[in-house]
C-alpha atoms as a PDB file:
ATOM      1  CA  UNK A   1      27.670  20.699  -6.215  1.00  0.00           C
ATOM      2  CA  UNK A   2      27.487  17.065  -5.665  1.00  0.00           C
ATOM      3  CA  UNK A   3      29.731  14.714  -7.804  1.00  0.00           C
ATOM      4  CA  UNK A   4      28.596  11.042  -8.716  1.00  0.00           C
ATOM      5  CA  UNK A   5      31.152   8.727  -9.862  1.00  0.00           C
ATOM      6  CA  UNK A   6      30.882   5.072 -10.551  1.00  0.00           C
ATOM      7  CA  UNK A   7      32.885   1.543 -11.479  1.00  0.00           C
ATOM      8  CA  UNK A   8      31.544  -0.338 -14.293  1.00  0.00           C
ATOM      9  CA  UNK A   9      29.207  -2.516 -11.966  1.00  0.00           C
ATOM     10  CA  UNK A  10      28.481  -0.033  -9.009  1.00  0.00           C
ATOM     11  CA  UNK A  11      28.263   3.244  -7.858  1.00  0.00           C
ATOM     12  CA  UNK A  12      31.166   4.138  -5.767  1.00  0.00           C
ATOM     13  CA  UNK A  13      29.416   6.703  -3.701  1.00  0.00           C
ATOM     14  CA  UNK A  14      28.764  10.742  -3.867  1.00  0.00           C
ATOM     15  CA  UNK A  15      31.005  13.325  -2.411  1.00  0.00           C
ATOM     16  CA  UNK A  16      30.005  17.432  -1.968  1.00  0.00           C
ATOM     17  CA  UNK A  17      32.206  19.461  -3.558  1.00  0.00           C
ATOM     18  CA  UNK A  18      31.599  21.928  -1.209  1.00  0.00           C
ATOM     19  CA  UNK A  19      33.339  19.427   1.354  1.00  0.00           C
ATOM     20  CA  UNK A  20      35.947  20.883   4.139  1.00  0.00           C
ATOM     21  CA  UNK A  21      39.304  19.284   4.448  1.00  0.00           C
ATOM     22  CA  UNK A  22      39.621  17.674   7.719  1.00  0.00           C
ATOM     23  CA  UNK A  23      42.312  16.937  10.347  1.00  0.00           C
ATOM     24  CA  UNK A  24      42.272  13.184   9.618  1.00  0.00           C
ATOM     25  CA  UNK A  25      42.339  14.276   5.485  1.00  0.00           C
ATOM     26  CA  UNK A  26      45.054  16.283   6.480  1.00  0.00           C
ATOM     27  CA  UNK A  27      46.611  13.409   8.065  1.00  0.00           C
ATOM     28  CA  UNK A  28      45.968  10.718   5.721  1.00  0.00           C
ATOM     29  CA  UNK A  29      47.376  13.217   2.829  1.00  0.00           C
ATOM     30  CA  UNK A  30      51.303  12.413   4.444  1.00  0.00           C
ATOM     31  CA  UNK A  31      50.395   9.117   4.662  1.00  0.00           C
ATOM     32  CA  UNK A  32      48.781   7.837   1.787  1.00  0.00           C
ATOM     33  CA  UNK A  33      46.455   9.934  -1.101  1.00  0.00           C
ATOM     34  CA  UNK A  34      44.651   6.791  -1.744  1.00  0.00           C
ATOM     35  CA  UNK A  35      43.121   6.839   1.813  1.00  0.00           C
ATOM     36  CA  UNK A  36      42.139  10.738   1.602  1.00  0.00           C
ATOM     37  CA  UNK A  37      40.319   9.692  -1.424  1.00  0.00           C
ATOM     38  CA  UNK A  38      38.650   6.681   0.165  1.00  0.00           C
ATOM     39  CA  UNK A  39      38.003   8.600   3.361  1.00  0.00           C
ATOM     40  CA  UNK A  40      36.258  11.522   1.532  1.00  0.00           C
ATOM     41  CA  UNK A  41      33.827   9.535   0.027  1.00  0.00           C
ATOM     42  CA  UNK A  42      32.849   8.140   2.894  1.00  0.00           C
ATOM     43  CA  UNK A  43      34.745   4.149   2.383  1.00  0.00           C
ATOM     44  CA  UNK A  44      35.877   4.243   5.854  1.00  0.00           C
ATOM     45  CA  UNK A  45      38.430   1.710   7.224  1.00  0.00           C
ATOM     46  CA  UNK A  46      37.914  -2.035   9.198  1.00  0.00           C
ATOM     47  CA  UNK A  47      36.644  -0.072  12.517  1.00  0.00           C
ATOM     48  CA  UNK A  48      37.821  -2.687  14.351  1.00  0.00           C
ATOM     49  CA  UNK A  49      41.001  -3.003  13.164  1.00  0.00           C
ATOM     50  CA  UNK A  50      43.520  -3.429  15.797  1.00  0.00           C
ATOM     51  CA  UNK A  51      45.272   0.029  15.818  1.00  0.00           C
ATOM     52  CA  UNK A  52      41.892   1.919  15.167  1.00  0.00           C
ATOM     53  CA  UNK A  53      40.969   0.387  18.677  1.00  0.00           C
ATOM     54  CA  UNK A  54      44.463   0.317  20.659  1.00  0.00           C
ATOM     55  CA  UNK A  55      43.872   4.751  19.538  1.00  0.00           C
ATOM     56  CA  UNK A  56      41.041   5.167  20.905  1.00  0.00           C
ATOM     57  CA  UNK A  57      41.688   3.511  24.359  1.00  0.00           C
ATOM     58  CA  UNK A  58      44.885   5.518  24.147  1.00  0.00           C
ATOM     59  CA  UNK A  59      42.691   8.734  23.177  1.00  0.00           C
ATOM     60  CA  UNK A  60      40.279   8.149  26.164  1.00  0.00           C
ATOM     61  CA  UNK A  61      42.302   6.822  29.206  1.00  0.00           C
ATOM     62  CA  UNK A  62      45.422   9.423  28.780  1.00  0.00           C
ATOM     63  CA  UNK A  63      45.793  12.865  30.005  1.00  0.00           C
ATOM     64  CA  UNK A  64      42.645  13.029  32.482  1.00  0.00           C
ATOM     65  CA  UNK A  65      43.243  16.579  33.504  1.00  0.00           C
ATOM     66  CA  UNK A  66      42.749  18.203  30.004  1.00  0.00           C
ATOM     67  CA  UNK A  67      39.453  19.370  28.369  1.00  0.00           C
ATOM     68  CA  UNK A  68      38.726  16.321  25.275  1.00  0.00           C
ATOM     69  CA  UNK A  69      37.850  15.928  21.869  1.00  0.00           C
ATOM     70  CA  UNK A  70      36.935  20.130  20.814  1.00  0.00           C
ATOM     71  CA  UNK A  71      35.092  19.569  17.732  1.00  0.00           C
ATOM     72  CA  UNK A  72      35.948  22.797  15.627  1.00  0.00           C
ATOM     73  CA  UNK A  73      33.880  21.397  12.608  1.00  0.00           C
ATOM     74  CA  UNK A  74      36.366  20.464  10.121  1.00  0.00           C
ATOM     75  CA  UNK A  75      38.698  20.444  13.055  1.00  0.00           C
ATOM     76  CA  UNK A  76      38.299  17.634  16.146  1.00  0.00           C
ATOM     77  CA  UNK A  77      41.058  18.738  18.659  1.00  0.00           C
ATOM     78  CA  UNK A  78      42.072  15.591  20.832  1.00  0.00           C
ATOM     79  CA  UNK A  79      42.926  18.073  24.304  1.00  0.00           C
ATOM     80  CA  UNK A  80      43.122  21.812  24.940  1.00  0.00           C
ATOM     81  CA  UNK A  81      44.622  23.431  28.219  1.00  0.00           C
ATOM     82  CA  UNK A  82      45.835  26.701  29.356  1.00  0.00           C
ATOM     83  CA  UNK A  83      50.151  26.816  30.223  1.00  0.00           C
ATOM     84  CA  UNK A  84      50.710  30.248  31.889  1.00  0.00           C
ATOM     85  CA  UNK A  85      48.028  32.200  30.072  1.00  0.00           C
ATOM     86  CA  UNK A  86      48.980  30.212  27.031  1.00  0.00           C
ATOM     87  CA  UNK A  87      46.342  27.900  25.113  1.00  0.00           C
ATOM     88  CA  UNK A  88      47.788  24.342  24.367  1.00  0.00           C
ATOM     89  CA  UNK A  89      46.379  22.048  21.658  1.00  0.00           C
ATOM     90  CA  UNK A  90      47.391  18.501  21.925  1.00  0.00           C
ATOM     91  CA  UNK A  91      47.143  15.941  19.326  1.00  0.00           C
ATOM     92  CA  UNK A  92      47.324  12.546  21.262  1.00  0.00           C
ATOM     93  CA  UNK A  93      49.099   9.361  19.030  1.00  0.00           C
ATOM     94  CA  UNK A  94      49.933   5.932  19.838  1.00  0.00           C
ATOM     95  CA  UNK A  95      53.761   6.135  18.155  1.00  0.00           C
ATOM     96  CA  UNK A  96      55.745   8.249  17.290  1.00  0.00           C
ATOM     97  CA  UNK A  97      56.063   6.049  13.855  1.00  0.00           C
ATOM     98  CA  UNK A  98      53.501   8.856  12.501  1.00  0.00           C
ATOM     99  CA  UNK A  99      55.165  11.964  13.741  1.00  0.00           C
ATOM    100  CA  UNK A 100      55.337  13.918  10.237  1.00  0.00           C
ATOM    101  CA  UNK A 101      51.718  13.427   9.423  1.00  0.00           C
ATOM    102  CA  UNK A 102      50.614  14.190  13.283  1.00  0.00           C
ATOM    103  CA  UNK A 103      52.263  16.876  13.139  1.00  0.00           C
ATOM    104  CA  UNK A 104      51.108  18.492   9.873  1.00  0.00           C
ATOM    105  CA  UNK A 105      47.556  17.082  11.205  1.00  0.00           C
ATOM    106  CA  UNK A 106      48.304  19.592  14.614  1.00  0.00           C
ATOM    107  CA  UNK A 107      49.781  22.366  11.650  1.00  0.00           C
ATOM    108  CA  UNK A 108      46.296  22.583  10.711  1.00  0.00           C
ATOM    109  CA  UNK A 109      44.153  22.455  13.681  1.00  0.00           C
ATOM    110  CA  UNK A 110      46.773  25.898  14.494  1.00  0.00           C
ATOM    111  CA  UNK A 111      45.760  27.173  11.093  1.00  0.00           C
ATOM    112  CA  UNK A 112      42.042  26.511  11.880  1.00  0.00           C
ATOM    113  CA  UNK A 113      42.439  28.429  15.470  1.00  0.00           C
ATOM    114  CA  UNK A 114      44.388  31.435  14.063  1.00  0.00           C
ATOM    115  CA  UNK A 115      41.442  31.956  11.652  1.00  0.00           C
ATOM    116  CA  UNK A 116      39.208  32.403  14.267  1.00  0.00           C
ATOM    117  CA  UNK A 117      41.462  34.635  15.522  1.00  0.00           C
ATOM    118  CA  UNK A 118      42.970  32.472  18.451  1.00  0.00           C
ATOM    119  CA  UNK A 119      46.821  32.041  18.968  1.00  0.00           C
ATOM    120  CA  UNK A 120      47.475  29.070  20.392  1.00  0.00           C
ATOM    121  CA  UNK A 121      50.643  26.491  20.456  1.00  0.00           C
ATOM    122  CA  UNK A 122      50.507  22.704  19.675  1.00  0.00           C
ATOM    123  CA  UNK A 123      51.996  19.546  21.296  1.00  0.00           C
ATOM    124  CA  UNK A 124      52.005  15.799  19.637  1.00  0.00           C
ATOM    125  CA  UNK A 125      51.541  13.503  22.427  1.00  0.00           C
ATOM    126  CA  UNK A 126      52.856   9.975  22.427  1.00  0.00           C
ATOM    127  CA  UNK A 127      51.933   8.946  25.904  1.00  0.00           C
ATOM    128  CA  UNK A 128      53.366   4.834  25.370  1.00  0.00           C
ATOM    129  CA  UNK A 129      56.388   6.672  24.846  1.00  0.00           C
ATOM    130  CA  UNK A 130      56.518   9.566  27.567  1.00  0.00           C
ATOM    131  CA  UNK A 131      57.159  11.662  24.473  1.00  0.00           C
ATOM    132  CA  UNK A 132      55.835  15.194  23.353  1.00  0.00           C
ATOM    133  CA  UNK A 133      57.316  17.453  20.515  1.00  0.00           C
ATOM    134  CA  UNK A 134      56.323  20.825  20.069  1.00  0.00           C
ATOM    135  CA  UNK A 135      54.641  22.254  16.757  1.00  0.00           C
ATOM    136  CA  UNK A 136      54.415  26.209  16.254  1.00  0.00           C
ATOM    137  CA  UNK A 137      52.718  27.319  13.263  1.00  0.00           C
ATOM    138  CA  UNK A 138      55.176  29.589  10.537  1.00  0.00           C
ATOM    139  CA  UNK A 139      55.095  31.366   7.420  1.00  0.00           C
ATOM    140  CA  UNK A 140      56.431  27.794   5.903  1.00  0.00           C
ATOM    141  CA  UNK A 141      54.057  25.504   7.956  1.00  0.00           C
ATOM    142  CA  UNK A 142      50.960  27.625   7.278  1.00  0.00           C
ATOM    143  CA  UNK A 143      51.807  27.904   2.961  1.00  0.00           C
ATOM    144  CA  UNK A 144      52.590  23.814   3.425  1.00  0.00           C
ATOM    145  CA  UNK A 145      48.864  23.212   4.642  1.00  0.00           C
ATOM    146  CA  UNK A 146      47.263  25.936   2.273  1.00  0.00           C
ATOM    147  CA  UNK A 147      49.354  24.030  -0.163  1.00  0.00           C
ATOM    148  CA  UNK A 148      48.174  20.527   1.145  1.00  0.00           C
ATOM    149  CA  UNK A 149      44.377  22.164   1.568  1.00  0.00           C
ATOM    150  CA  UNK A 150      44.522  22.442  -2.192  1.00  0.00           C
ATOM    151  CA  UNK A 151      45.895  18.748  -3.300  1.00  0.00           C
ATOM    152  CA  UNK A 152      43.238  17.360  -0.630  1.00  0.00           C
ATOM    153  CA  UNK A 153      40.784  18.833  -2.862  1.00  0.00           C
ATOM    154  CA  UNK A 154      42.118  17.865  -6.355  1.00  0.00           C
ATOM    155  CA  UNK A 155      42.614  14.187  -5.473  1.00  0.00           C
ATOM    156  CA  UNK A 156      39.144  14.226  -3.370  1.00  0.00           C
ATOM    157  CA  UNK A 157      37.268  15.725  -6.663  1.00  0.00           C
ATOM    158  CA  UNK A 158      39.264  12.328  -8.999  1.00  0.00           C
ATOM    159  CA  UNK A 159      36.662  10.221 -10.349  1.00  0.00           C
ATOM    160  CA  UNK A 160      38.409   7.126  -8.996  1.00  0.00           C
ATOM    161  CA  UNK A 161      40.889   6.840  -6.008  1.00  0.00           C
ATOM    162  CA  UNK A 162      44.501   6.833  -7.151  1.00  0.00           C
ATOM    163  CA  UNK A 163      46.160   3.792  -7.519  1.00  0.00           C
ATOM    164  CA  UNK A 164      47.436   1.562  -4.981  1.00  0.00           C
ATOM    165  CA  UNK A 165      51.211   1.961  -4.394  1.00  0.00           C
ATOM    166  CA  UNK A 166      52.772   0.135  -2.006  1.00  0.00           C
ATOM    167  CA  UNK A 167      54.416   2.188   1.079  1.00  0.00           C
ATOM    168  CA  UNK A 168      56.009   1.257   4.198  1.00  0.00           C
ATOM    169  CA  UNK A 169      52.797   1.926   6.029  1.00  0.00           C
ATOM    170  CA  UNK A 170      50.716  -0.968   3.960  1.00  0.00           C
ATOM    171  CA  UNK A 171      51.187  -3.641   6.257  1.00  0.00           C
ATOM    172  CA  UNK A 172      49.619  -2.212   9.520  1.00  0.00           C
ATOM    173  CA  UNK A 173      46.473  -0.354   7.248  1.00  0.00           C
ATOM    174  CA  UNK A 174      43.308  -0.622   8.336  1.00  0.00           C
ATOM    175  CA  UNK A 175      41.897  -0.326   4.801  1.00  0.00           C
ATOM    176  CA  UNK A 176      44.638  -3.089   3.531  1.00  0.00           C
ATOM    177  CA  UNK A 177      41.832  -5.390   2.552  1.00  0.00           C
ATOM    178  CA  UNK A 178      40.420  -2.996   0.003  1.00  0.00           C
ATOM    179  CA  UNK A 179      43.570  -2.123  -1.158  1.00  0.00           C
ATOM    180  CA  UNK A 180      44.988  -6.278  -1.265  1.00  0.00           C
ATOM    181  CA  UNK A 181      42.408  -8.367  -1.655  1.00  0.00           C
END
């Protein structure tokens, strides 16, 4: 099923309902729903805003060793390695500023491997920092991203993004000029 939706003066732009949530929805859910919305219908954000860029330099000149950027689909896995028999998926950020979301974003891809029917552990990566944080997938972290899954899809099928409300994260948004101008 394919939904239309339009403004008064222009269409906004078509989205199939038969869409999968993403990592990055996943991610943008804990951030903001008005991005999620705006992402899924394919308004993406200034690609050459400043922290868009300074990611993927990070994304492609860290952790040379590991195997990069496992495209699952609906799932796009920054690094996978093996740890004494043990698969590792890392999910590589700038800061640590975006832990929750990262993580929940890594809480998926785990979701997304145990499916298929492979176990696997995750690590956020924060390699300005020297940091790393383990993330194994529970009861409580798997129903959080079923849960999430579902409110992806509910805002993602609104006929207009939801309305702009101001968050701490504003001022450093790459999609800041649609939002405030």
């Amino acid at each position: 099923m394919v939904i239309k939706f339009k403004t008064k003066k222009q269409a906004w732009g078509r989205v199939d309902m038969d869409f999968s949530v993403t990592g990055t929805l996943i991610w943008y859910y804990y951030i903001c729903k008005r991005e999620v919305w705006l992402m899924a219908h394919q308004l993406e954000p200034d690609q050459e805003h400043e922290n868009l860029q300074i990611g993927k330099i990070i994304g492609e000149s860290t952790y040379p060793r590991d195997k990069k950027e496992i495209d699952l689909g609906n799932a796009k896995i920054d690094l996978i390695r093996t740890e004494h028999g043990e698969m590792v998926v890392g999910e590589v950020k700038k800061t640590s500023r975006f832990k929750e979301s990262a993580g929940k974003q890594l809480l998926f891809y785990l979701l997304q491997l145990k499916e298929m029917g492979i176990k696997a552990r995750g690590e956020l990566l924060f390699p300005e920092e020297r940091d790393k944080l383990e993330v194994l997938l529970d009861d409580d972290g798997e129903k959080e991203i079923r849960q999430a899954m579902q409110d992806i899809e509910a805002i993602v099928r609104m006929d207009r993004p939801p309305e702009v409300a101001k968050t701490k994260y504003c001022r450093n948004c790459a999609y800041s000029e649609f939002c405030w101008s």
